[in-house]
PDB file of N, CA and C in Angstrom:
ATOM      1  N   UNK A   1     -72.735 200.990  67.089  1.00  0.00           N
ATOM      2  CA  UNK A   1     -72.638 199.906  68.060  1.00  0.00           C
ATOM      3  C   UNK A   1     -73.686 198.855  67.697  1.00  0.00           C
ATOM      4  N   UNK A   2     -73.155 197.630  67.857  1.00  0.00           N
ATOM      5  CA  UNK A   2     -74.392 196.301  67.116  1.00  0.00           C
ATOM      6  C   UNK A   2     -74.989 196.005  68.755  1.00  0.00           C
ATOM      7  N   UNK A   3     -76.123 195.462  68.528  1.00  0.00           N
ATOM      8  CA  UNK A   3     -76.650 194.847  69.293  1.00  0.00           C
ATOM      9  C   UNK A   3     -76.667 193.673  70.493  1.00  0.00           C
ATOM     10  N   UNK A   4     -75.234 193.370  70.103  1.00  0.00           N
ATOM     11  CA  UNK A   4     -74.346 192.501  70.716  1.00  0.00           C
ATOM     12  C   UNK A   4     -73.683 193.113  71.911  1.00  0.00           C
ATOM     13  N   UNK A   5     -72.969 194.172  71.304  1.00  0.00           N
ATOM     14  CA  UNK A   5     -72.555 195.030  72.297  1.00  0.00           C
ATOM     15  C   UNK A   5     -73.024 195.832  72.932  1.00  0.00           C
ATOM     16  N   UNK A   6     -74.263 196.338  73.084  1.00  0.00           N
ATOM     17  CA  UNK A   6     -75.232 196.800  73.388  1.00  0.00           C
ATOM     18  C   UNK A   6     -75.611 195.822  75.005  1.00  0.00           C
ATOM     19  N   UNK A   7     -76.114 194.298  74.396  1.00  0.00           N
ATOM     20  CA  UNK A   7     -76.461 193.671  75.589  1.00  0.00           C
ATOM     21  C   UNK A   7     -75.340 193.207  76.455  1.00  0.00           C
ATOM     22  N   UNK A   8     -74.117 193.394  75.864  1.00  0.00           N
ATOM     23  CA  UNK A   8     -72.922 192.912  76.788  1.00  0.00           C
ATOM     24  C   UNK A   8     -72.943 194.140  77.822  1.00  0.00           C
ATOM     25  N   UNK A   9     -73.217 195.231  77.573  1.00  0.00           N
ATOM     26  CA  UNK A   9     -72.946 196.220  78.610  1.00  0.00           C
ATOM     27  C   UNK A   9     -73.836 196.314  79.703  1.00  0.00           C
ATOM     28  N   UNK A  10     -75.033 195.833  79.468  1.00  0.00           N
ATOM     29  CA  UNK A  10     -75.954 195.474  80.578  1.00  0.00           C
ATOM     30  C   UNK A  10     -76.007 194.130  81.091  1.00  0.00           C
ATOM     31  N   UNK A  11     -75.558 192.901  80.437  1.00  0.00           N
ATOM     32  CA  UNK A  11     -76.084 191.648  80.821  1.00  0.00           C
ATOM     33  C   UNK A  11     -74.783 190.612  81.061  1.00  0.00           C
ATOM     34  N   UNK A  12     -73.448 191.405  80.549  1.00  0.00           N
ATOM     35  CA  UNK A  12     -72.307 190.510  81.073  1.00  0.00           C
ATOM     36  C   UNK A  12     -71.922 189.840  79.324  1.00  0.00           C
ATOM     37  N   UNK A  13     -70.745 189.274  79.294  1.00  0.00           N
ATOM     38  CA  UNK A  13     -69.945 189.002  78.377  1.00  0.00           C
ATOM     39  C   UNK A  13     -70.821 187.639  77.757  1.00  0.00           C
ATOM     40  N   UNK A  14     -71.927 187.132  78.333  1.00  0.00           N
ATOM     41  CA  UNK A  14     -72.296 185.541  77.466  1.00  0.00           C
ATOM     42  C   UNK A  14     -73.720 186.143  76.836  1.00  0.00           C
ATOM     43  N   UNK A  15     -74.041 187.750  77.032  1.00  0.00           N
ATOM     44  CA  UNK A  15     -75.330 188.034  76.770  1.00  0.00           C
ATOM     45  C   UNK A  15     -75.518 188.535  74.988  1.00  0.00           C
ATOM     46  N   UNK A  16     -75.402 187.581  74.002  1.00  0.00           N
ATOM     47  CA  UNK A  16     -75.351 188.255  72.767  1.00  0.00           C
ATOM     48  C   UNK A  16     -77.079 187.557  72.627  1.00  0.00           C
ATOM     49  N   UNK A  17     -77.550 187.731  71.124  1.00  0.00           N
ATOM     50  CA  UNK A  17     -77.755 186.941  70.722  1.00  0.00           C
ATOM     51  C   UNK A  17     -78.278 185.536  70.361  1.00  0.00           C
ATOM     52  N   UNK A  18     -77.569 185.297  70.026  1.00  0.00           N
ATOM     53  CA  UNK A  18     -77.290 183.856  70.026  1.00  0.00           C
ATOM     54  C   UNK A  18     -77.297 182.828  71.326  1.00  0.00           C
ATOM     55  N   UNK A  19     -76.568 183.550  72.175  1.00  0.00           N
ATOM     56  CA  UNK A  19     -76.206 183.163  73.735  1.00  0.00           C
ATOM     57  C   UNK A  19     -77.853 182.890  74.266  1.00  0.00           C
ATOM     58  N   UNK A  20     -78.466 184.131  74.015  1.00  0.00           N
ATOM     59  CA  UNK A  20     -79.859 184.456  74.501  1.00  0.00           C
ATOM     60  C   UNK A  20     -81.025 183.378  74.191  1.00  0.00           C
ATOM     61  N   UNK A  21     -81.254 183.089  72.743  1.00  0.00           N
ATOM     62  CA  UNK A  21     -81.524 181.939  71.928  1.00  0.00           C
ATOM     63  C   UNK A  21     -81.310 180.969  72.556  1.00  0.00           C
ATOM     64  N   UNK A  22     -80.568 180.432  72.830  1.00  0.00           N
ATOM     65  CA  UNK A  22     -80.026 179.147  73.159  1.00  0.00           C
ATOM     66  C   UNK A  22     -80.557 179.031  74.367  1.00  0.00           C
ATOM     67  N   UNK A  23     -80.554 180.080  75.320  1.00  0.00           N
ATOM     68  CA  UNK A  23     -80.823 179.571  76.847  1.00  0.00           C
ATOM     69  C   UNK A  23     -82.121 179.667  76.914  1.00  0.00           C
ATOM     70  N   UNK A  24     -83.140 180.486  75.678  1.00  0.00           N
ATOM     71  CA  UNK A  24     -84.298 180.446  75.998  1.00  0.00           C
ATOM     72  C   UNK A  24     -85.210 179.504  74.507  1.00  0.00           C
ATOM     73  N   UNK A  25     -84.516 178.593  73.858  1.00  0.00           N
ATOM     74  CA  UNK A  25     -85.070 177.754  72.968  1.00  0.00           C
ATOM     75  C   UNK A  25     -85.503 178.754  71.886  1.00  0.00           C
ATOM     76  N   UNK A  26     -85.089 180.007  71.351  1.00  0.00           N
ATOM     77  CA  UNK A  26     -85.381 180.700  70.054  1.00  0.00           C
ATOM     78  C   UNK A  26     -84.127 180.872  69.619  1.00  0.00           C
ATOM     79  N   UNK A  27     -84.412 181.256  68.256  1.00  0.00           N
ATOM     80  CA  UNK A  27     -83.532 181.476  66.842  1.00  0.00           C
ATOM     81  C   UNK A  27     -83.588 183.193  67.179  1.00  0.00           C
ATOM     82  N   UNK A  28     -82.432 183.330  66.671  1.00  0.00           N
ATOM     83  CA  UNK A  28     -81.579 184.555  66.663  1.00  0.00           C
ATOM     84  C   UNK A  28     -82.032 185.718  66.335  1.00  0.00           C
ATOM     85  N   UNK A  29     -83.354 185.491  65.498  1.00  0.00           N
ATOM     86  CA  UNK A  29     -83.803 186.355  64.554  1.00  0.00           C
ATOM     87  C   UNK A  29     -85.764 186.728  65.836  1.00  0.00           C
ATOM     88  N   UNK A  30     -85.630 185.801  66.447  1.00  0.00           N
ATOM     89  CA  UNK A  30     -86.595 185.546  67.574  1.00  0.00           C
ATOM     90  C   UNK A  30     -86.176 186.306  68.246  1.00  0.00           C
ATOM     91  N   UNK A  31     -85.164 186.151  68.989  1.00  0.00           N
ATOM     92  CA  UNK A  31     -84.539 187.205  69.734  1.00  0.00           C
ATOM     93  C   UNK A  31     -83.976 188.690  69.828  1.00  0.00           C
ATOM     94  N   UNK A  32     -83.979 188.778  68.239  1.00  0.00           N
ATOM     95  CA  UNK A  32     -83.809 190.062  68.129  1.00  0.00           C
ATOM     96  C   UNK A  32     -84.601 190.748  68.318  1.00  0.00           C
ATOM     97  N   UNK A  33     -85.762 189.996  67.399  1.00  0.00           N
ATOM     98  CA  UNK A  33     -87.037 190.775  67.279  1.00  0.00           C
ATOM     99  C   UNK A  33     -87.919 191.395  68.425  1.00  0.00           C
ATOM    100  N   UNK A  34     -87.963 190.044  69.663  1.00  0.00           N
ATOM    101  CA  UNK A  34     -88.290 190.328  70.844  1.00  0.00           C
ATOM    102  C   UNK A  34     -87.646 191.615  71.657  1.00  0.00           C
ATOM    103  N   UNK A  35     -86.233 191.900  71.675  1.00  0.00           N
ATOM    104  CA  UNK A  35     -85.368 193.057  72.142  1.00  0.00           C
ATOM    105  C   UNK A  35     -85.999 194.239  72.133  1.00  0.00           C
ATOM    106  N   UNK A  36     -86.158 194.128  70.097  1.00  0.00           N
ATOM    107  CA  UNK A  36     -86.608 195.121  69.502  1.00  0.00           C
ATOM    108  C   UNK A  36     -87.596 195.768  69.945  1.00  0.00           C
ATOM    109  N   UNK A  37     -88.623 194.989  70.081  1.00  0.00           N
ATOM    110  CA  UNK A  37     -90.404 195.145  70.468  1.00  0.00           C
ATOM    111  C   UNK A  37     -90.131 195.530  72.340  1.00  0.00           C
ATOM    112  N   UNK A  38     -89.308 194.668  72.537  1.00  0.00           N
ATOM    113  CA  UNK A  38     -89.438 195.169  74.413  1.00  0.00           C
ATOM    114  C   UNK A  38     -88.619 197.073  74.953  1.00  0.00           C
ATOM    115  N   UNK A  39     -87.737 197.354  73.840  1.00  0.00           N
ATOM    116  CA  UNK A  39     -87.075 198.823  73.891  1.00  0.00           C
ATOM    117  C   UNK A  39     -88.367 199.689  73.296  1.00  0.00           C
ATOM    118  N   UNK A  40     -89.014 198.914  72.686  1.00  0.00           N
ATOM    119  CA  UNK A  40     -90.123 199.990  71.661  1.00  0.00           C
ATOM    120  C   UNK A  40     -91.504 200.310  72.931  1.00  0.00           C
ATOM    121  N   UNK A  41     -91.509 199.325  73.535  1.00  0.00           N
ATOM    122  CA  UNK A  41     -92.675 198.928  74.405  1.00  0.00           C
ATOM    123  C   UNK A  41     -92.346 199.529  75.926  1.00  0.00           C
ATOM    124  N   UNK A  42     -90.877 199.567  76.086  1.00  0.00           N
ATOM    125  CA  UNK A  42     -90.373 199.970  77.183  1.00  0.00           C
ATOM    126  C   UNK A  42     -90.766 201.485  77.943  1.00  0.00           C
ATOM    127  N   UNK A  43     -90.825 202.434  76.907  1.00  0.00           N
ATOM    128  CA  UNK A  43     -90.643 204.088  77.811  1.00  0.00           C
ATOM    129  C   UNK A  43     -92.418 204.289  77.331  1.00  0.00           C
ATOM    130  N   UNK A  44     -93.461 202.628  76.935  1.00  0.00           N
ATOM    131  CA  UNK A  44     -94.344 203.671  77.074  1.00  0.00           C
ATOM    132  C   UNK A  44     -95.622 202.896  77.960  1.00  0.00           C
ATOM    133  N   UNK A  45     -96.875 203.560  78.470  1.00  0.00           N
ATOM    134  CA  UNK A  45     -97.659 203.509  79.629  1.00  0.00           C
ATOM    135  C   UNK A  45     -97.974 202.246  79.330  1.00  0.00           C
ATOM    136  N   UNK A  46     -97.740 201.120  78.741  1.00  0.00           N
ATOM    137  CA  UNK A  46     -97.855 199.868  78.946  1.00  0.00           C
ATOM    138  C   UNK A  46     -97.158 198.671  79.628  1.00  0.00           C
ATOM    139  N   UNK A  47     -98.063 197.357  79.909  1.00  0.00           N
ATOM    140  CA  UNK A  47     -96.840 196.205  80.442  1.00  0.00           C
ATOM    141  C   UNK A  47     -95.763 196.352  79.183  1.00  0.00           C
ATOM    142  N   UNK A  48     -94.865 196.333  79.328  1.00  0.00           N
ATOM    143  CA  UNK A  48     -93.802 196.235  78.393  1.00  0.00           C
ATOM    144  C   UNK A  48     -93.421 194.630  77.608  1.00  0.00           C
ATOM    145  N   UNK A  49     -93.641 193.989  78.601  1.00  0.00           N
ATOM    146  CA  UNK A  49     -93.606 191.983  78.261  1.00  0.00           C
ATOM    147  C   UNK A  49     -94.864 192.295  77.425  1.00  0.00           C
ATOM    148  N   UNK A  50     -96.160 192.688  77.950  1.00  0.00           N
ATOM    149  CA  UNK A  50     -97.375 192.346  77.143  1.00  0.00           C
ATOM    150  C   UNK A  50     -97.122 192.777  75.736  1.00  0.00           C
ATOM    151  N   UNK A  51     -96.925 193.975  75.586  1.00  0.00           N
ATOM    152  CA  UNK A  51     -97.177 194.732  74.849  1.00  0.00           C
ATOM    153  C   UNK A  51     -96.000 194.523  73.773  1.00  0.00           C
ATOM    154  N   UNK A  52     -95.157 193.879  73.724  1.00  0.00           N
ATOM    155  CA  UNK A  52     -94.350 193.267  73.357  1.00  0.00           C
ATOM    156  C   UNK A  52     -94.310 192.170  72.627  1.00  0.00           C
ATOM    157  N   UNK A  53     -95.199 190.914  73.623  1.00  0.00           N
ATOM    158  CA  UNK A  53     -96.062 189.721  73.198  1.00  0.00           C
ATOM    159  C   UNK A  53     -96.687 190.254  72.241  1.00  0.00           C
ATOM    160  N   UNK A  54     -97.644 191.150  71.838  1.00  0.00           N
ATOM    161  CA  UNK A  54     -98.591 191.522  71.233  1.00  0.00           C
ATOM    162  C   UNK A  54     -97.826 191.582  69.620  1.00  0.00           C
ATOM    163  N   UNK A  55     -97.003 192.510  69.597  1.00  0.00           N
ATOM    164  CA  UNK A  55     -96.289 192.378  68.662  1.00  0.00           C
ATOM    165  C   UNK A  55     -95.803 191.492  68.031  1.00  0.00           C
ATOM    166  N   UNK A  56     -94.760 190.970  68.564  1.00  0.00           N
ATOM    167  CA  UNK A  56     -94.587 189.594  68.510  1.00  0.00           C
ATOM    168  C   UNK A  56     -94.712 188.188  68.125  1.00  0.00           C
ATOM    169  N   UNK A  57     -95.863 188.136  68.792  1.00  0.00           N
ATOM    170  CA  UNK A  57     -96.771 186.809  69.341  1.00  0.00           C
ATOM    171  C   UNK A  57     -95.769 185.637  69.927  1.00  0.00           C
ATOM    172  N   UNK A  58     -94.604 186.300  70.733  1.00  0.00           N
ATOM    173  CA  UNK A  58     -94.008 185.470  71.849  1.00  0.00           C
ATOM    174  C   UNK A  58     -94.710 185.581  73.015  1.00  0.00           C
ATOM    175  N   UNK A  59     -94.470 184.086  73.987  1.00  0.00           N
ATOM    176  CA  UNK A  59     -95.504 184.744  75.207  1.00  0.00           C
ATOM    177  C   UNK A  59     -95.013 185.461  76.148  1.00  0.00           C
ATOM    178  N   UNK A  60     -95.752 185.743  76.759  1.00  0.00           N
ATOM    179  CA  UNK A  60     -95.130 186.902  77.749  1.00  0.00           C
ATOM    180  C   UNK A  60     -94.325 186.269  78.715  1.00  0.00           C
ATOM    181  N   UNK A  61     -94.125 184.977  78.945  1.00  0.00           N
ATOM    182  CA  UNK A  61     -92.873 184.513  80.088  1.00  0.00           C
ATOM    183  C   UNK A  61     -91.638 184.647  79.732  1.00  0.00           C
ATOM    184  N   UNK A  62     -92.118 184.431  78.116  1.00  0.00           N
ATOM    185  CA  UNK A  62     -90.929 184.491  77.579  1.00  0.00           C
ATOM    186  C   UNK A  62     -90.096 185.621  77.769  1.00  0.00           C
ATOM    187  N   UNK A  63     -91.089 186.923  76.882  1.00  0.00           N
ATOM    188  CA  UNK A  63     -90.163 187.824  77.246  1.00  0.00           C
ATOM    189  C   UNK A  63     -89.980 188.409  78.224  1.00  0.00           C
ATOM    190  N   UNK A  64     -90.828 188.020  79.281  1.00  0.00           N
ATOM    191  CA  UNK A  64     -90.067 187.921  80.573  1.00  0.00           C
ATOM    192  C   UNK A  64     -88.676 187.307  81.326  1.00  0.00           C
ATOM    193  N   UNK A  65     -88.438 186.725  80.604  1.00  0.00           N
ATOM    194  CA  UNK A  65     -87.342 185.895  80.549  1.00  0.00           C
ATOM    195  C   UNK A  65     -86.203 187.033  79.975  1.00  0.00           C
ATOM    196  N   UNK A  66     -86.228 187.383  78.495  1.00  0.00           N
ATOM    197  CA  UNK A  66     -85.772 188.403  77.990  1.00  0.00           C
ATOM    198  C   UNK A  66     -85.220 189.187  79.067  1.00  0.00           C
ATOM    199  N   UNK A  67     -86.230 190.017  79.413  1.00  0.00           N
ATOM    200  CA  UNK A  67     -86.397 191.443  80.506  1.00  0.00           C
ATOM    201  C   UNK A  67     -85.078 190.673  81.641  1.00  0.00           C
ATOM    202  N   UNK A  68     -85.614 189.366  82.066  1.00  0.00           N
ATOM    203  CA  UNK A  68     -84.410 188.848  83.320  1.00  0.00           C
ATOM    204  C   UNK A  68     -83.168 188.743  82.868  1.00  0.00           C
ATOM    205  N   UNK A  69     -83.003 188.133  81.836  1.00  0.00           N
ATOM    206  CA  UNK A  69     -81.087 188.058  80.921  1.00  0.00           C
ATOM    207  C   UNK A  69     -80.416 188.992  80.953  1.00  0.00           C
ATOM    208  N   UNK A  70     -81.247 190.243  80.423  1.00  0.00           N
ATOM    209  CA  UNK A  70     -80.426 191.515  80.101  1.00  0.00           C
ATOM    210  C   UNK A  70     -80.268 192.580  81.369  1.00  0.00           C
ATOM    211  N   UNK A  71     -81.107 192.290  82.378  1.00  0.00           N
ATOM    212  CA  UNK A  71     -80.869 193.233  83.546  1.00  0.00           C
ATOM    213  C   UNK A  71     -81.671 193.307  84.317  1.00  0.00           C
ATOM    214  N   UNK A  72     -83.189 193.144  83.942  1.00  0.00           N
ATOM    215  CA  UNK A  72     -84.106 193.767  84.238  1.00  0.00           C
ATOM    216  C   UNK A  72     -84.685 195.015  83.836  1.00  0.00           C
ATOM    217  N   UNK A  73     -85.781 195.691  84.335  1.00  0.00           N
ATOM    218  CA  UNK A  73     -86.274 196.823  83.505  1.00  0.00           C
ATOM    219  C   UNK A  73     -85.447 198.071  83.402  1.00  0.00           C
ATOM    220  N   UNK A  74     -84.813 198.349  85.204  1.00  0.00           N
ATOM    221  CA  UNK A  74     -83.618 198.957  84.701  1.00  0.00           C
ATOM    222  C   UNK A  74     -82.859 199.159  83.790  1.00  0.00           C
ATOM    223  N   UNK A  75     -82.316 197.796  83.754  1.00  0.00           N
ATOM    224  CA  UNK A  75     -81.299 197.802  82.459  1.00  0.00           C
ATOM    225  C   UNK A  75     -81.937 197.775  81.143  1.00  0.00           C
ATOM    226  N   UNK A  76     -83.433 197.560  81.169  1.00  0.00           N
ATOM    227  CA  UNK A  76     -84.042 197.690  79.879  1.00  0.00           C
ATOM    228  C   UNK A  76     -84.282 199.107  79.212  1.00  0.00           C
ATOM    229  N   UNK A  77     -84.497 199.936  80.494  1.00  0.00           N
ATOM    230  CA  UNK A  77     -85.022 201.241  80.405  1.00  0.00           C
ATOM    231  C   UNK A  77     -83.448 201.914  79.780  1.00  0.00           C
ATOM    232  N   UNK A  78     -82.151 201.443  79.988  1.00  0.00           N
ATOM    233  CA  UNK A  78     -80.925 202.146  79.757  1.00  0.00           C
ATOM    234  C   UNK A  78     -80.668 201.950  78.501  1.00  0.00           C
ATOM    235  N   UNK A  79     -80.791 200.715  77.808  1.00  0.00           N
ATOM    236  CA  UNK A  79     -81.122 199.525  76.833  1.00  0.00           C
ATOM    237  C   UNK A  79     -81.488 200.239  75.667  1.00  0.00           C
ATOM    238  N   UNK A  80     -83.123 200.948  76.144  1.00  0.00           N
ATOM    239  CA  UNK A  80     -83.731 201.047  75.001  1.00  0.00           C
ATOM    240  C   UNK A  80     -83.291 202.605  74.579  1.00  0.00           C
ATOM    241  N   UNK A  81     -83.173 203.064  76.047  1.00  0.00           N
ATOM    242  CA  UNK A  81     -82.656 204.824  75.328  1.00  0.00           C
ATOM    243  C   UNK A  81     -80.924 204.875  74.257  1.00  0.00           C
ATOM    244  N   UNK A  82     -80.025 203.809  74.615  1.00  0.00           N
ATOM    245  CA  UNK A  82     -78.997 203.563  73.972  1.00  0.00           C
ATOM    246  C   UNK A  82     -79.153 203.009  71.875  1.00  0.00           C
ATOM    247  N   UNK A  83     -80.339 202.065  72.287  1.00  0.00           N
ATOM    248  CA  UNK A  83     -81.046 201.995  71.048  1.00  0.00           C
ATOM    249  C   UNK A  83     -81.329 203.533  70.059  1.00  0.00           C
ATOM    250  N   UNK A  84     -81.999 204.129  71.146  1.00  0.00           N
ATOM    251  CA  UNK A  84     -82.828 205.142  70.761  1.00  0.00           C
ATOM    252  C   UNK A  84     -83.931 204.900  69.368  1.00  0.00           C
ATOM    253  N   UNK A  85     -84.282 205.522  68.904  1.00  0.00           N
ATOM    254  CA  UNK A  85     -85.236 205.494  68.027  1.00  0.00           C
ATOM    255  C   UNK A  85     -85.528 206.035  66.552  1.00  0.00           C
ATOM    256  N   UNK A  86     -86.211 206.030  65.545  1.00  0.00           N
ATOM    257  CA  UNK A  86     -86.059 206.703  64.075  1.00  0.00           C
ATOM    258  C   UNK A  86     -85.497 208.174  64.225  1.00  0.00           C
ATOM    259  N   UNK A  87     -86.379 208.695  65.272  1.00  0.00           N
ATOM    260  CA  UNK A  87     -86.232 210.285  64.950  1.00  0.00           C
ATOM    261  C   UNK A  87     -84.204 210.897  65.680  1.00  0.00           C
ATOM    262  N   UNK A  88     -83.640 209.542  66.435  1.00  0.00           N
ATOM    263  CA  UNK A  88     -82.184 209.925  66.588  1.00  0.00           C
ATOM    264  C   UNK A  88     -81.722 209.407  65.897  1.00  0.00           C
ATOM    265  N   UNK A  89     -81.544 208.398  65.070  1.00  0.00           N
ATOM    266  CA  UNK A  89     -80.864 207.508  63.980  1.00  0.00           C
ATOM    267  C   UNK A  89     -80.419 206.433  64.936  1.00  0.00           C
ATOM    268  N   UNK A  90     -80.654 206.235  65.422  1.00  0.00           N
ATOM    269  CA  UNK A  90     -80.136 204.935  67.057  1.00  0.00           C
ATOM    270  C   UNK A  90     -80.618 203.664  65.990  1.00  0.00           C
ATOM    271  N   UNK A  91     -80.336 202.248  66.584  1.00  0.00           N
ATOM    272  CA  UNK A  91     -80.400 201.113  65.733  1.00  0.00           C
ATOM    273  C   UNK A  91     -81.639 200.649  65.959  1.00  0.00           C
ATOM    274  N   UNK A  92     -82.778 201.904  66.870  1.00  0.00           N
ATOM    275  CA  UNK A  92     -83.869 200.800  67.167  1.00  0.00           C
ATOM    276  C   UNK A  92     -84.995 201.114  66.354  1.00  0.00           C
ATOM    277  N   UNK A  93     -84.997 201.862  65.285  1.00  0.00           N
ATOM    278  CA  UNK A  93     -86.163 201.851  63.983  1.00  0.00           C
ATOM    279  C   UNK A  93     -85.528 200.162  63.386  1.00  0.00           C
ATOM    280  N   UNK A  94     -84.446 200.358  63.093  1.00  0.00           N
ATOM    281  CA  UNK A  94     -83.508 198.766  62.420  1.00  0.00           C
ATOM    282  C   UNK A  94     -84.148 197.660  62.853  1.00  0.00           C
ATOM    283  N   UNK A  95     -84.065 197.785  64.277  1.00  0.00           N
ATOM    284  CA  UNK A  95     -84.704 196.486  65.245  1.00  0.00           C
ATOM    285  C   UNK A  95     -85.834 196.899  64.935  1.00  0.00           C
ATOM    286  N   UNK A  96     -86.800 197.892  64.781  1.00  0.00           N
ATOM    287  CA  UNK A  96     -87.982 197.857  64.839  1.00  0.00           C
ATOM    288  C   UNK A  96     -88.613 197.169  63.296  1.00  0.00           C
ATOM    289  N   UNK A  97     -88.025 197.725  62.050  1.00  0.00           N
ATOM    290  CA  UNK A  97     -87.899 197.013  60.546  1.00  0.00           C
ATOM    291  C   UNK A  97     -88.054 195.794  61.044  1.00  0.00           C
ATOM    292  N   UNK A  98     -86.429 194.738  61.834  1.00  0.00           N
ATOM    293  CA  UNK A  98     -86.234 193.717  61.422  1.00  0.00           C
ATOM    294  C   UNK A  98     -87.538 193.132  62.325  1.00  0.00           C
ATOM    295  N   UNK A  99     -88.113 193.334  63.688  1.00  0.00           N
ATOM    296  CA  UNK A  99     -89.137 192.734  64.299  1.00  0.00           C
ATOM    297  C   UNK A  99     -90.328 192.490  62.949  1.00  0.00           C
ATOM    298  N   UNK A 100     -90.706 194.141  62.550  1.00  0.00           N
ATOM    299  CA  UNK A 100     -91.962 194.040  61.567  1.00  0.00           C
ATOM    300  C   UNK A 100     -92.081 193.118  60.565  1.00  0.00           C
ATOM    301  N   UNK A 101     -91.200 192.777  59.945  1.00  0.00           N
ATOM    302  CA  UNK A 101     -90.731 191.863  58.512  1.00  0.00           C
ATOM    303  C   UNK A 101     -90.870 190.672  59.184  1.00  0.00           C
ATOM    304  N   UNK A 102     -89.935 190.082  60.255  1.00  0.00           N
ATOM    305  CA  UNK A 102     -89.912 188.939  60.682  1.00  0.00           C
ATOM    306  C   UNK A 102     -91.244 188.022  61.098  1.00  0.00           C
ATOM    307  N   UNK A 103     -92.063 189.134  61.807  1.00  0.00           N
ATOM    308  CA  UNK A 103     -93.580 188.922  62.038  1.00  0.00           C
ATOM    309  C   UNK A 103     -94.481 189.397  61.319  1.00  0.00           C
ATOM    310  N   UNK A 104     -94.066 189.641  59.960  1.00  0.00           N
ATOM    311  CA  UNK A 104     -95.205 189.955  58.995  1.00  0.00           C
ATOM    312  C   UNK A 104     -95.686 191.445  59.406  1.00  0.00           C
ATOM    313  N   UNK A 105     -95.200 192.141  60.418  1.00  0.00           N
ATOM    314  CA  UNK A 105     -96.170 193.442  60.628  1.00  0.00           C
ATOM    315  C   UNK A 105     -96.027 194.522  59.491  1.00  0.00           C
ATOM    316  N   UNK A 106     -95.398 194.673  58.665  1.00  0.00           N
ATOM    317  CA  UNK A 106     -94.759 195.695  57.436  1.00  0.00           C
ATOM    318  C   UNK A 106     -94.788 195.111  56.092  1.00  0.00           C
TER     319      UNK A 106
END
């Protein structure tokens, strides 16, 4: 399942992407990355926006903004377990790669 379809199931049929970008003034590759970092940041004892930002270096309204498009934390918390992580083969080590590269972290 791509990432597209992923946020359509929580955020409604205009939530890809691209869609996301546009309503919040970033490039596609911005937005992914942010997703990425907010599912990674999500199930653990931190602000999840902050900690996210940190990664990142989007600000935190922003991905606050993020967090509001797709559902809220609810739907973030459903979000990121659907992702899942390296150790299930889920797409969110992928997102986690494409965040690191994009922001120099790897």
């Amino acid at each position: 399942m791509d990432l597209n379809a992923i946020l359509n199931q929580f955020a409604g049929n205009d939530a890809t992407i691209e869609n996301l970008g546009q309503k919040l003034g970033l490039s596609p590759e911005h937005v992914q990355a942010a997703v990425a970092a907010l599912a990674k940041f999500h199930p653990m004892d931190v602000n999840t926006a902050e900690g996210a930002a940190a990664e990142t270096g989007l600000p935190v309204d922003t991905l606050n903004q993020i967090i509001g498009q797709i559902g809220g934390e609810g739907s973030l918390g459903r979000f990121a377990q659907m992702l899942g992580d390296d150790k299930s083969g889920g797409i969110g080590g992928m997102l986690g790669d494409i965040a690191g590269n994009f922001f120099g972290k790897k």
